[in-house]
PDB file of N, CA and C in Angstrom:
ATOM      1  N   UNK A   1     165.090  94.879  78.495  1.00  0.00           N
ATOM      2  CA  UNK A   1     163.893  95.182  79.258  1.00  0.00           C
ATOM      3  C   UNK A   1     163.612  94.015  80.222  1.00  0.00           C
ATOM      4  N   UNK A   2     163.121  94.292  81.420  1.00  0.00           N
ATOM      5  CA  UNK A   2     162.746  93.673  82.486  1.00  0.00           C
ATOM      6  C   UNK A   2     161.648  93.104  82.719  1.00  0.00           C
ATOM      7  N   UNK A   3     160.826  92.104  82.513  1.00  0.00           N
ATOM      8  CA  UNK A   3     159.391  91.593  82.722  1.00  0.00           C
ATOM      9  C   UNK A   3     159.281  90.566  83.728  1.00  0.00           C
ATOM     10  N   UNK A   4     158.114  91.507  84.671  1.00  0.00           N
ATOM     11  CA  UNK A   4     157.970  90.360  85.849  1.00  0.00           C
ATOM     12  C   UNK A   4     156.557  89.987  85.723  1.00  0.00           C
ATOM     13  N   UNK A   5     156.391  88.640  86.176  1.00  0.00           N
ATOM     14  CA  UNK A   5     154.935  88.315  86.256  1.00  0.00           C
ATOM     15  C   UNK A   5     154.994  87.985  87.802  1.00  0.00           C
ATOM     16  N   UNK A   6     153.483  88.209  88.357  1.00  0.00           N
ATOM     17  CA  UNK A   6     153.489  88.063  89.891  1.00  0.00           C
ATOM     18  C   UNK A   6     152.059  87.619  90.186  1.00  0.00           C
ATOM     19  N   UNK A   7     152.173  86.226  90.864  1.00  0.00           N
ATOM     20  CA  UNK A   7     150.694  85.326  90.576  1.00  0.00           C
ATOM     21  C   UNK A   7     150.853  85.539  92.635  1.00  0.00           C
ATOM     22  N   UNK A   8     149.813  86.438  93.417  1.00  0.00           N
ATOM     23  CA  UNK A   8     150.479  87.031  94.433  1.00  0.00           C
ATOM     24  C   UNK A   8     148.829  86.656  95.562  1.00  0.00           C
ATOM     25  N   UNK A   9     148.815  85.521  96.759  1.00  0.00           N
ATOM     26  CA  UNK A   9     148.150  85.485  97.739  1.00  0.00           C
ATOM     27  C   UNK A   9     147.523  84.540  97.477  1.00  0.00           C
ATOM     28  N   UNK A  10     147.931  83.373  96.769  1.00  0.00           N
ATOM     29  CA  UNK A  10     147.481  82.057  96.554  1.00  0.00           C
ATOM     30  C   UNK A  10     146.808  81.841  97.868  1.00  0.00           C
ATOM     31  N   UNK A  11     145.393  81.542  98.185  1.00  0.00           N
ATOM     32  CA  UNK A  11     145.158  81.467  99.463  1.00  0.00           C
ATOM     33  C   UNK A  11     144.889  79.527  99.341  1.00  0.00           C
ATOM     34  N   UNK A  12     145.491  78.889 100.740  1.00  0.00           N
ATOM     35  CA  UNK A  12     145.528  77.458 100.447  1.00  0.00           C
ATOM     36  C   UNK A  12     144.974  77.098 101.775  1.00  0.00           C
ATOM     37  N   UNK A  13     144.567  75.755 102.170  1.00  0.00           N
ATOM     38  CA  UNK A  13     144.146  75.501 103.519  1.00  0.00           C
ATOM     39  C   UNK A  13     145.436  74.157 102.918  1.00  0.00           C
ATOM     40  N   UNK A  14     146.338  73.870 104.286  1.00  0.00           N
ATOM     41  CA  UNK A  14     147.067  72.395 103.812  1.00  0.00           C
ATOM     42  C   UNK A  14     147.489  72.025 105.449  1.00  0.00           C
ATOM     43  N   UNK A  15     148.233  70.940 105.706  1.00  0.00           N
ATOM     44  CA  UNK A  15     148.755  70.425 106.728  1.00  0.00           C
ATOM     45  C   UNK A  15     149.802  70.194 106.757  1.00  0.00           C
ATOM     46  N   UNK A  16     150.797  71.850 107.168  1.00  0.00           N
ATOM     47  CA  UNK A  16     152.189  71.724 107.143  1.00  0.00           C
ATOM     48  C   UNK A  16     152.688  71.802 108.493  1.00  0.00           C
ATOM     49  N   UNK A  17     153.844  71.495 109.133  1.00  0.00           N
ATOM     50  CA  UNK A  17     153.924  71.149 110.612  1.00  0.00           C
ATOM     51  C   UNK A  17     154.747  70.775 111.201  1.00  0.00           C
ATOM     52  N   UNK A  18     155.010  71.014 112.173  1.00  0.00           N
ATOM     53  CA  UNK A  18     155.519  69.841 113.505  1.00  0.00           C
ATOM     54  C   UNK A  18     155.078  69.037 114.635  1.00  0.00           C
ATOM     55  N   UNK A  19     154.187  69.664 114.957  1.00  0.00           N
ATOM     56  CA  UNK A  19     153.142  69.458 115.735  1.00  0.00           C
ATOM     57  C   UNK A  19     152.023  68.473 115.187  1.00  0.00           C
ATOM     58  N   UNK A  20     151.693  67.008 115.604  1.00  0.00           N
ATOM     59  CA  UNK A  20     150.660  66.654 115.339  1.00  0.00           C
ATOM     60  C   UNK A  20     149.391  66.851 115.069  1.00  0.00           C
ATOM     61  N   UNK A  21     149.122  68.176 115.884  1.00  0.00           N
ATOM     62  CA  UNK A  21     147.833  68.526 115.438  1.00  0.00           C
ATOM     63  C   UNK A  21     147.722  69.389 114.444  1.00  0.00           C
ATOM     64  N   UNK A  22     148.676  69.828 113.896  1.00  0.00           N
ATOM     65  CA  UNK A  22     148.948  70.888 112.539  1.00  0.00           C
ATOM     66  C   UNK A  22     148.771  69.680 111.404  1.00  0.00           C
ATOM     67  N   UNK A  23     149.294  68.113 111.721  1.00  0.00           N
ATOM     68  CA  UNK A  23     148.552  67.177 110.458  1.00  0.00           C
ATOM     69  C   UNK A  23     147.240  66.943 110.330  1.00  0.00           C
ATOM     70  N   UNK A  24     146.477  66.809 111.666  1.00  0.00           N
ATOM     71  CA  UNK A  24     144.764  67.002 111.767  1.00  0.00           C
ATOM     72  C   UNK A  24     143.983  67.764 111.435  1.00  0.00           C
ATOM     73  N   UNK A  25     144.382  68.855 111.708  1.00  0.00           N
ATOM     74  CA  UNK A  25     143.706  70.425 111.951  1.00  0.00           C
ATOM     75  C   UNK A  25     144.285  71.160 110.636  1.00  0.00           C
ATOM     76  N   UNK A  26     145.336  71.555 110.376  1.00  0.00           N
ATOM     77  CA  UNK A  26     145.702  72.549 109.136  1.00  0.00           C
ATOM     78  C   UNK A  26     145.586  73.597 109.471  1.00  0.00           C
ATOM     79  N   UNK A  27     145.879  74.748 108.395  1.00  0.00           N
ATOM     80  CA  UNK A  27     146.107  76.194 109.239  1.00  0.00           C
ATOM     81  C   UNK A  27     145.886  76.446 107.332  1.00  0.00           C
ATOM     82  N   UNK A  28     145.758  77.471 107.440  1.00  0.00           N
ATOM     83  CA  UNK A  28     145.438  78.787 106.350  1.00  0.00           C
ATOM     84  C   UNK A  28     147.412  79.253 106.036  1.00  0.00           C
ATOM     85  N   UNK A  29     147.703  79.154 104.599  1.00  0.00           N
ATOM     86  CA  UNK A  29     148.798  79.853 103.652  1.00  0.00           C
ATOM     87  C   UNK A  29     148.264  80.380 103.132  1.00  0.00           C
ATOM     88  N   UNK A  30     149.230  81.460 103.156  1.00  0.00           N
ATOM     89  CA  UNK A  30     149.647  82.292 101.451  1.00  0.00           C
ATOM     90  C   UNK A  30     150.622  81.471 100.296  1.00  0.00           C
ATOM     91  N   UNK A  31     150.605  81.820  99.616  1.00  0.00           N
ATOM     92  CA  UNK A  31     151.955  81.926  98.609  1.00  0.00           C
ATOM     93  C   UNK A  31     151.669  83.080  97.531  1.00  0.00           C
ATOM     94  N   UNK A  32     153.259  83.261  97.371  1.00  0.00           N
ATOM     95  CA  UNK A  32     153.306  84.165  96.374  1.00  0.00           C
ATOM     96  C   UNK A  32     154.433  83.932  95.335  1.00  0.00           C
ATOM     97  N   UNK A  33     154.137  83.944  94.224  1.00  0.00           N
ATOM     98  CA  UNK A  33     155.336  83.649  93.018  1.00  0.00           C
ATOM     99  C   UNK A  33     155.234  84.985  92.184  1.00  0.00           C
ATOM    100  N   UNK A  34     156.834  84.920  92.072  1.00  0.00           N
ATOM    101  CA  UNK A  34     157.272  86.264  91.583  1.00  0.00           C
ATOM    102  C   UNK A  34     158.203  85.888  90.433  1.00  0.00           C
ATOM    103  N   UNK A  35     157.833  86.073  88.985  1.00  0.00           N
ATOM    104  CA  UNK A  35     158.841  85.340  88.147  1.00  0.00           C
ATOM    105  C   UNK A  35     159.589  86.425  87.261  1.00  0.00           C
ATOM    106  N   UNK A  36     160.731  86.300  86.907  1.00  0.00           N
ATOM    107  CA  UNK A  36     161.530  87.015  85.642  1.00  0.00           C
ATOM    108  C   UNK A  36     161.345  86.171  84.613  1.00  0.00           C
ATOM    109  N   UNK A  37     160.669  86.590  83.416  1.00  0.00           N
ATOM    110  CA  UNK A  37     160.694  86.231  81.894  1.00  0.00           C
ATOM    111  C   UNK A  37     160.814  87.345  80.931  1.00  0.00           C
ATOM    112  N   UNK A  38     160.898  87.142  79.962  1.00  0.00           N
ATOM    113  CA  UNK A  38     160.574  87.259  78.368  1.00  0.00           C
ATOM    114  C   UNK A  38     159.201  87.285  78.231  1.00  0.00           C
ATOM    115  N   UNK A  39     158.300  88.257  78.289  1.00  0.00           N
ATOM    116  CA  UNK A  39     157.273  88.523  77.705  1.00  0.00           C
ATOM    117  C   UNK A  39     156.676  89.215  76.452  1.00  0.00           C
ATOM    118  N   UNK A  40     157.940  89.835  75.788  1.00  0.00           N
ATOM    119  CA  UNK A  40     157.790  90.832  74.914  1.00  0.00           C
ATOM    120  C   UNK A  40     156.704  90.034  73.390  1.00  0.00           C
ATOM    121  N   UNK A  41     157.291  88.757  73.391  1.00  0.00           N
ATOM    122  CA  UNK A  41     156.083  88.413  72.278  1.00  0.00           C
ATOM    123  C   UNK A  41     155.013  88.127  72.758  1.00  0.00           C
ATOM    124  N   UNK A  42     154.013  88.267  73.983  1.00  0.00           N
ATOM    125  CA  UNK A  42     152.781  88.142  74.329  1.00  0.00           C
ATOM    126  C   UNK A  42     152.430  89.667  74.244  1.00  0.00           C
ATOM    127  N   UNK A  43     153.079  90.313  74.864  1.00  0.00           N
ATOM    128  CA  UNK A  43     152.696  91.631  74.862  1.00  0.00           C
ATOM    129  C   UNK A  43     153.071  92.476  73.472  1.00  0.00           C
ATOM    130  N   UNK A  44     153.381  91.332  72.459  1.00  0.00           N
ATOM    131  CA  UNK A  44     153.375  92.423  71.260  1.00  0.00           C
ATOM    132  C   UNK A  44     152.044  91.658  70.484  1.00  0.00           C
ATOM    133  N   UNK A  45     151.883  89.899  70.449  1.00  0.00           N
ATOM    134  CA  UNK A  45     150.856  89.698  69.612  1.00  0.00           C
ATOM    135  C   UNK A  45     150.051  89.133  70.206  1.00  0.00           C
ATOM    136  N   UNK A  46     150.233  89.458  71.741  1.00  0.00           N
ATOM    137  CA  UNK A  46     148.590  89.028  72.601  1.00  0.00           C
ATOM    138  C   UNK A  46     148.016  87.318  72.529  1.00  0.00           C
ATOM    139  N   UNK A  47     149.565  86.540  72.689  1.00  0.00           N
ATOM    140  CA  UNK A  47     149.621  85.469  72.668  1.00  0.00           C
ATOM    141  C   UNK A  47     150.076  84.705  73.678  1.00  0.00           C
ATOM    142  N   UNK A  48     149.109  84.159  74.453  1.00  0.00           N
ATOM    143  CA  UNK A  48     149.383  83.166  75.667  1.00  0.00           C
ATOM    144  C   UNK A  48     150.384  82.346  75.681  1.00  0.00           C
ATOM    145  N   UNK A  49     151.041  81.743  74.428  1.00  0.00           N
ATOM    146  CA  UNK A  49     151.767  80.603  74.229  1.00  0.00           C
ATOM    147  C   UNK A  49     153.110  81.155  74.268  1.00  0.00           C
ATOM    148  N   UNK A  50     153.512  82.698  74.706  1.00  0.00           N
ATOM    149  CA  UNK A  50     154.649  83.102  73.994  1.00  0.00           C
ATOM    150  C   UNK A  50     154.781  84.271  75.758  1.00  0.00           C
ATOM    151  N   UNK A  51     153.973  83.570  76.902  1.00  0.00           N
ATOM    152  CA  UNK A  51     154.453  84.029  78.137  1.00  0.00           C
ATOM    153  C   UNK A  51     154.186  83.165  79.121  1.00  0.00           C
ATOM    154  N   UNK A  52     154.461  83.135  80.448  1.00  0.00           N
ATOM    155  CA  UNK A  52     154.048  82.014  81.826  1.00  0.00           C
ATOM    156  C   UNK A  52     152.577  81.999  81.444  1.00  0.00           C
ATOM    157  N   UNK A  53     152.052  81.460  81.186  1.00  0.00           N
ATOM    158  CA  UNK A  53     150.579  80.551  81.735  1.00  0.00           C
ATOM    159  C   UNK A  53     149.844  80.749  83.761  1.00  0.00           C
ATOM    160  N   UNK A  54     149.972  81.872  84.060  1.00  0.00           N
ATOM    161  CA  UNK A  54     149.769  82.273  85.925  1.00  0.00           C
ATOM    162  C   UNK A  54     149.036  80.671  85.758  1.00  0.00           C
ATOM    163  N   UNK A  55     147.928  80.002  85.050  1.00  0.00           N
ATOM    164  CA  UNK A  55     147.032  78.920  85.528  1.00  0.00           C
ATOM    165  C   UNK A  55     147.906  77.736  85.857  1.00  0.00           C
ATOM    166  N   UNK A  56     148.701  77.672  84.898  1.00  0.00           N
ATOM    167  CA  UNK A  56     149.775  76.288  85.256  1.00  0.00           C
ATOM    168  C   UNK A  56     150.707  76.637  86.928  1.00  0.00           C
ATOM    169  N   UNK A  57     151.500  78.363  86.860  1.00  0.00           N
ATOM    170  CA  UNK A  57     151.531  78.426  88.209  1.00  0.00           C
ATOM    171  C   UNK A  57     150.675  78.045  89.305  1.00  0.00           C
ATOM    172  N   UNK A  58     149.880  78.730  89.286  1.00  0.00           N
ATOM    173  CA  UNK A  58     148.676  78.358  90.390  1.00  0.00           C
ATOM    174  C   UNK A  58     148.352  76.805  90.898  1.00  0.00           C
ATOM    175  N   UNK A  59     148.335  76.284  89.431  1.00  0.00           N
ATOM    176  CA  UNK A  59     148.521  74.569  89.654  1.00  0.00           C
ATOM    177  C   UNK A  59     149.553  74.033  90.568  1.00  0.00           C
ATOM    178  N   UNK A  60     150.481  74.595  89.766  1.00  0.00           N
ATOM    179  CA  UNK A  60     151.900  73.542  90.859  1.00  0.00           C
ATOM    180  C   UNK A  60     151.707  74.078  91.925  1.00  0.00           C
ATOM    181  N   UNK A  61     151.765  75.002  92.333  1.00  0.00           N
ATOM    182  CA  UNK A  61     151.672  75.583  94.048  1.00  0.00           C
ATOM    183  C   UNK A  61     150.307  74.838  94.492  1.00  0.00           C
ATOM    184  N   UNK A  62     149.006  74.602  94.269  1.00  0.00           N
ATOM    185  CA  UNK A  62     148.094  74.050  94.672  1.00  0.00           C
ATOM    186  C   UNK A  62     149.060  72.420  95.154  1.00  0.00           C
ATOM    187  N   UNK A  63     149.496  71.626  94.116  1.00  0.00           N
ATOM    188  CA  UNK A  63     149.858  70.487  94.074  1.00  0.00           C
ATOM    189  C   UNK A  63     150.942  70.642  94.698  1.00  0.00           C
ATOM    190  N   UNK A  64     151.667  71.195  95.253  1.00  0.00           N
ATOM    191  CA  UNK A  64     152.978  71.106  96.111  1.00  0.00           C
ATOM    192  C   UNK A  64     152.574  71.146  97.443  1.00  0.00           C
ATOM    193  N   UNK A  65     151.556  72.437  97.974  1.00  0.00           N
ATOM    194  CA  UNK A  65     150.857  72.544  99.265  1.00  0.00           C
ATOM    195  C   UNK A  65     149.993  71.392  99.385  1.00  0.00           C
ATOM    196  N   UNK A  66     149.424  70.617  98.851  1.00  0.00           N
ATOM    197  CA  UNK A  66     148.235  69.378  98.924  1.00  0.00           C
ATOM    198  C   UNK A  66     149.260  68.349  99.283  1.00  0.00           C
ATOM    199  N   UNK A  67     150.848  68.358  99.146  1.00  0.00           N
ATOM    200  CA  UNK A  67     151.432  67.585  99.776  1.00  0.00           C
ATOM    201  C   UNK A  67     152.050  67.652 101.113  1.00  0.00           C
ATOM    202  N   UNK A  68     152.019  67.276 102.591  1.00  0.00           N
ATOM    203  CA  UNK A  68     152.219  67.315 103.751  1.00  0.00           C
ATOM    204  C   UNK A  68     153.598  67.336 103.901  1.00  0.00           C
ATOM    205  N   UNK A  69     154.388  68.524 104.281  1.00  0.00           N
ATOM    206  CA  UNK A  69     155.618  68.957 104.752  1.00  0.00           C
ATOM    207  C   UNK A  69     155.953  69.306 106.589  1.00  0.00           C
ATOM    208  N   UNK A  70     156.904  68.573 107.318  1.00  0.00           N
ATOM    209  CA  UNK A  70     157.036  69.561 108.283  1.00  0.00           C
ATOM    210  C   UNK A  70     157.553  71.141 108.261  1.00  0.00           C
ATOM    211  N   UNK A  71     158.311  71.134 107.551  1.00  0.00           N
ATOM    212  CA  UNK A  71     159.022  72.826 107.410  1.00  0.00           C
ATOM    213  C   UNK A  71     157.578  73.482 105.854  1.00  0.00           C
ATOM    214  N   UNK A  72     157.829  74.462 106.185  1.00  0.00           N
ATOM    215  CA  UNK A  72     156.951  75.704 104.683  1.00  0.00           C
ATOM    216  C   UNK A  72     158.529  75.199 104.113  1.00  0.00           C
ATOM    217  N   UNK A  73     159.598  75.426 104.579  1.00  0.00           N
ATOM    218  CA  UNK A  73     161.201  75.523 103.962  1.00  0.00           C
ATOM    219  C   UNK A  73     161.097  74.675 102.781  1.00  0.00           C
ATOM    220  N   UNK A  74     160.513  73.020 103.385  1.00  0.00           N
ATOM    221  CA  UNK A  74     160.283  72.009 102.460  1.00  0.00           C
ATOM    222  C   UNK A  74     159.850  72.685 101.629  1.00  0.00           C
ATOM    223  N   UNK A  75     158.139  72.812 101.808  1.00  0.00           N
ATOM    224  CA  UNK A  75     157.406  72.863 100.278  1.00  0.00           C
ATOM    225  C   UNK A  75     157.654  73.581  99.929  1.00  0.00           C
ATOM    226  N   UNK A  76     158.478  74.851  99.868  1.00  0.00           N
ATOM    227  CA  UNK A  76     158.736  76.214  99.400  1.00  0.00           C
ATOM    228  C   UNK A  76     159.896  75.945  98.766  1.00  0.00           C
ATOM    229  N   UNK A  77     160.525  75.100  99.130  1.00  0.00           N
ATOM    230  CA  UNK A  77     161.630  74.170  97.822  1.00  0.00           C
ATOM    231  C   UNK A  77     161.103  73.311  96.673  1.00  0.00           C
ATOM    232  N   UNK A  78     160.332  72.530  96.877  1.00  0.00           N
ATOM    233  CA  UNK A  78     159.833  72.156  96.202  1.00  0.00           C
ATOM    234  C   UNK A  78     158.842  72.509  95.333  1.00  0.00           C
ATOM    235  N   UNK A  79     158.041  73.945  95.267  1.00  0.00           N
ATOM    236  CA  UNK A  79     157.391  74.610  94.519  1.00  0.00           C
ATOM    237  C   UNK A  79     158.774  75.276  93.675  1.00  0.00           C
ATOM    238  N   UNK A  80     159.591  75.794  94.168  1.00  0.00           N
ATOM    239  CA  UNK A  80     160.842  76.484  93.230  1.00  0.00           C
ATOM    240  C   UNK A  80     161.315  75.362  92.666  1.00  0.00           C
ATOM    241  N   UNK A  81     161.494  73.829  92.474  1.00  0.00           N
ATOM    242  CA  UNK A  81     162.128  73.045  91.929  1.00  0.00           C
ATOM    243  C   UNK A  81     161.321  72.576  91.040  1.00  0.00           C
ATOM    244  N   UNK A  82     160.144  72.792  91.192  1.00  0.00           N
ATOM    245  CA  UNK A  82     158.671  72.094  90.250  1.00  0.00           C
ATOM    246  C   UNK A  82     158.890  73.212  89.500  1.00  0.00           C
ATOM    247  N   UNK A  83     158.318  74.603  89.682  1.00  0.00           N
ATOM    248  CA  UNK A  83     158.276  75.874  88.296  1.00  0.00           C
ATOM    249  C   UNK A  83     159.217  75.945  87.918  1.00  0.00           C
ATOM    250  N   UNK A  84     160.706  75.728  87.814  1.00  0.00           N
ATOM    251  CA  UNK A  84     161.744  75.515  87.520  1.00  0.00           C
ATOM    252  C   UNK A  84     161.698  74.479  86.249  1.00  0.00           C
ATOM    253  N   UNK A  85     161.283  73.526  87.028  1.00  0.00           N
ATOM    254  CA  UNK A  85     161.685  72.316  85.909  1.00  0.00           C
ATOM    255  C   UNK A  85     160.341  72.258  84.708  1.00  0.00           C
ATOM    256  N   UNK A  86     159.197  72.666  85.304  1.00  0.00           N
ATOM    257  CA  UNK A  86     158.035  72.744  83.944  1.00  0.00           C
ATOM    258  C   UNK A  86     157.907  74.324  83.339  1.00  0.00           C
ATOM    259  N   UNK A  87     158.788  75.290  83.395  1.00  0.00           N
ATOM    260  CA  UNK A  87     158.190  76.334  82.939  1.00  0.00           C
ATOM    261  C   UNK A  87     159.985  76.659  82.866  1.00  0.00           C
ATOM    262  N   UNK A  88     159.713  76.697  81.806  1.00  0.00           N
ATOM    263  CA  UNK A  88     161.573  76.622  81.119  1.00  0.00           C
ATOM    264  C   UNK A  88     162.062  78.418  80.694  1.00  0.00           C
ATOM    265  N   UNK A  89     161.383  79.080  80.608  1.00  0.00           N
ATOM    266  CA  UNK A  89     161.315  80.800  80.400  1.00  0.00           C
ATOM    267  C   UNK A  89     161.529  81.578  81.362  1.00  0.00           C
ATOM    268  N   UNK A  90     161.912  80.831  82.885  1.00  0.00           N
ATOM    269  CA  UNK A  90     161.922  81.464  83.744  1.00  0.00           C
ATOM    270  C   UNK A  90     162.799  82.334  84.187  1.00  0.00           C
ATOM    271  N   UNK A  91     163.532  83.668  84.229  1.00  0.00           N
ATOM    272  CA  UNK A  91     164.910  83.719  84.405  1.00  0.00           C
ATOM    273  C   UNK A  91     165.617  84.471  85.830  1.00  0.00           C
ATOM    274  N   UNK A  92     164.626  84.512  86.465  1.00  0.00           N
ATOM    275  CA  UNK A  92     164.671  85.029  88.170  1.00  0.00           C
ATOM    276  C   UNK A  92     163.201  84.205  88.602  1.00  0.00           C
ATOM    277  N   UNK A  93     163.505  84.090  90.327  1.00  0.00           N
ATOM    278  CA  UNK A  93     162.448  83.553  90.506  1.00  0.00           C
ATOM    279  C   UNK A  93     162.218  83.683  92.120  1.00  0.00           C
ATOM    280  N   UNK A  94     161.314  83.952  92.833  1.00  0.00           N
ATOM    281  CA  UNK A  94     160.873  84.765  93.907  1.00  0.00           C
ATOM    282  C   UNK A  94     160.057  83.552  94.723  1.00  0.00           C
ATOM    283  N   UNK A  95     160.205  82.591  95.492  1.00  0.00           N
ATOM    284  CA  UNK A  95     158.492  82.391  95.996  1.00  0.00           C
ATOM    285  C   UNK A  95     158.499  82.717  97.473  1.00  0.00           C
ATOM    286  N   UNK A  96     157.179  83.115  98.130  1.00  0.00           N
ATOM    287  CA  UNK A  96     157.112  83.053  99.363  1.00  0.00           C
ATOM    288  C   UNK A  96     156.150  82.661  99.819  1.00  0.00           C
ATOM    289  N   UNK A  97     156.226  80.952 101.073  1.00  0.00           N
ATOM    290  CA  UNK A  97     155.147  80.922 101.437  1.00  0.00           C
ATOM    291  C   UNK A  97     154.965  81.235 102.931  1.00  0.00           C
ATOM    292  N   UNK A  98     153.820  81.914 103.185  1.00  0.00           N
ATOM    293  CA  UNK A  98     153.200  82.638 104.673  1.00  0.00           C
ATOM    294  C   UNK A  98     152.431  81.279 105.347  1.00  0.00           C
ATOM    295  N   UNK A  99     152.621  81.194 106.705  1.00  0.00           N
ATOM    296  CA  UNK A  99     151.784  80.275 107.880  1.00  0.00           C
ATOM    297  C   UNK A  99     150.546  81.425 108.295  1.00  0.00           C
ATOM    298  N   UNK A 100     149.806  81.210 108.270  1.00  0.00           N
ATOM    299  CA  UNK A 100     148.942  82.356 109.150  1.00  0.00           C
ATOM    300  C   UNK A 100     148.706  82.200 110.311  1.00  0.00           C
ATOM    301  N   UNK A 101     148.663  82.746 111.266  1.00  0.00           N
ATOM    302  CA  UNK A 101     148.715  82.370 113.147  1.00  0.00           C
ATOM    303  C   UNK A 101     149.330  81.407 113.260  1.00  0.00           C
ATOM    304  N   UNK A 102     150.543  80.939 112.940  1.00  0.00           N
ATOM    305  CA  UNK A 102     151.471  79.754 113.358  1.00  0.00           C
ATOM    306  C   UNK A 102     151.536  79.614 114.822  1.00  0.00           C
ATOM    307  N   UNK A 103     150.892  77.930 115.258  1.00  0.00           N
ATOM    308  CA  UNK A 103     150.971  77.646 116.370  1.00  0.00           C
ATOM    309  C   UNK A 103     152.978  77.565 117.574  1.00  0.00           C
ATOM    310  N   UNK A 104     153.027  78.980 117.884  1.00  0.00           N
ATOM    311  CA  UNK A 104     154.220  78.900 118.676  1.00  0.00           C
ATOM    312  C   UNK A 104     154.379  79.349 119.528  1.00  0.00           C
ATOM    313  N   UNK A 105     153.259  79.331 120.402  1.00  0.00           N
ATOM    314  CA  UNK A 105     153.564  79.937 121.528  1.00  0.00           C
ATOM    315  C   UNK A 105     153.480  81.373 122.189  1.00  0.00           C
ATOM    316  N   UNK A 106     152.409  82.128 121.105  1.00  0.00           N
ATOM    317  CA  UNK A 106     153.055  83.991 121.254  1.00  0.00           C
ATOM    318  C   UNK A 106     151.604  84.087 120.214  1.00  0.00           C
ATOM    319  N   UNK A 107     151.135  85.697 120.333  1.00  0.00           N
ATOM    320  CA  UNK A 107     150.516  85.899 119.223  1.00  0.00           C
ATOM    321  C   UNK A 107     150.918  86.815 118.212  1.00  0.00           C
ATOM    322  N   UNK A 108     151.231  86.182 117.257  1.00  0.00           N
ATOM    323  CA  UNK A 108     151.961  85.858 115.938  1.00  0.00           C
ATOM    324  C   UNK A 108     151.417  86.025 114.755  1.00  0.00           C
ATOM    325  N   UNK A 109     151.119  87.078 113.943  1.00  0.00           N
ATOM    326  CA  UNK A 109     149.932  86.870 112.403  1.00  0.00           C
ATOM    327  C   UNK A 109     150.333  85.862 111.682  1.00  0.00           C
ATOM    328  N   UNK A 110     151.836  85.438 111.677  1.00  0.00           N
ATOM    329  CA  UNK A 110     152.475  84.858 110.563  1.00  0.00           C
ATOM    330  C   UNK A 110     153.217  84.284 110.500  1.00  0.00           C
ATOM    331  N   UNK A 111     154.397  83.638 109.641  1.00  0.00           N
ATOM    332  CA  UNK A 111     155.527  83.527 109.420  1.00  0.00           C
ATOM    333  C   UNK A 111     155.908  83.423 107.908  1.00  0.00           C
ATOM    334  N   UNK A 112     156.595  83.379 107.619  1.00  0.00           N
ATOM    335  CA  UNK A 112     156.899  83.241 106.328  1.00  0.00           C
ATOM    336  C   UNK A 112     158.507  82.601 105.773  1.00  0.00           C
ATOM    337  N   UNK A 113     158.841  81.938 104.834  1.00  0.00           N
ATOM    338  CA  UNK A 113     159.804  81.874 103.907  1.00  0.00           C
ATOM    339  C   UNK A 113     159.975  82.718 102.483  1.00  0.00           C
ATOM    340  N   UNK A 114     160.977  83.142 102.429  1.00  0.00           N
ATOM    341  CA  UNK A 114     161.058  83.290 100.872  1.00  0.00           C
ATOM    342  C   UNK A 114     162.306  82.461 100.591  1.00  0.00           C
ATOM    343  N   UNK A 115     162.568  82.212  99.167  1.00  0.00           N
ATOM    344  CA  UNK A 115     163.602  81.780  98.338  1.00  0.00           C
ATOM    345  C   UNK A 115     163.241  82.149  96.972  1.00  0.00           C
ATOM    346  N   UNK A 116     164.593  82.573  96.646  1.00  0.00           N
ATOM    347  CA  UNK A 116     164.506  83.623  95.493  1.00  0.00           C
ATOM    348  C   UNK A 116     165.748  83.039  94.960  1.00  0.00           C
ATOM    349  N   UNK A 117     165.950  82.945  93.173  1.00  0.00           N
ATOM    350  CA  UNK A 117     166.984  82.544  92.770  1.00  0.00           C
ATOM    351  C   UNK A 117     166.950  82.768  91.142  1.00  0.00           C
TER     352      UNK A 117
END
């Protein structure tokens, strides 16, 4: 059996960039984490300790975006290398983070990365 958990529109304000004024100013993300586990003993004895914790997700993605990247590519590696290494149950793994109106020249809602592995 297949169990996904999906912690989905993390909304963040951070200062990711190329542009100098994207380190001043900041812009509005998404993220979204999409995980493969083993849930079957939470969902048989309704025990937190025995599936992902979404609060500890939510954490590392807070604490990965609060750190200043030029590429999303960056921190969107580094959120998959952080839930990776503290959340050991993981066995597929999805993230995507969205720019909202990314300053480039055009009008643009978005951009986005995913990496999935």
């Amino acid at each position: 059996m297949k169990h996904t958990i999906e912690v989905v529109g993390i909304k963040i304000y951070a200062f990711h960039g190329c542009l100098p004024e994207e380190e001043k100013i900041g812009g509005n993300y998404l993220v979204d984490v999409m995980l493969n586990t083993d849930f079957s003993g939470a969902a048989t004895h309704d025990a937190l300790e025995k599936t992902v914790d979404y609060v500890l997700v939510n954490k590392i993605v807070r604490e990965e975006m609060a750190i200043r990247s030029k590429l999303i590519e960056h921190v969107g590696q580094r959120i998959v290398t952080r839930l990776r290494s503290e959340i050991n149950a993981i066995t597929h793994l999805r993230v995507r983070v969205t720019k909202i109106c990314p300053p480039i020249n055009g009008d643009v809602d978005h951009v986005a990365i995913v990496i999935e592995g």
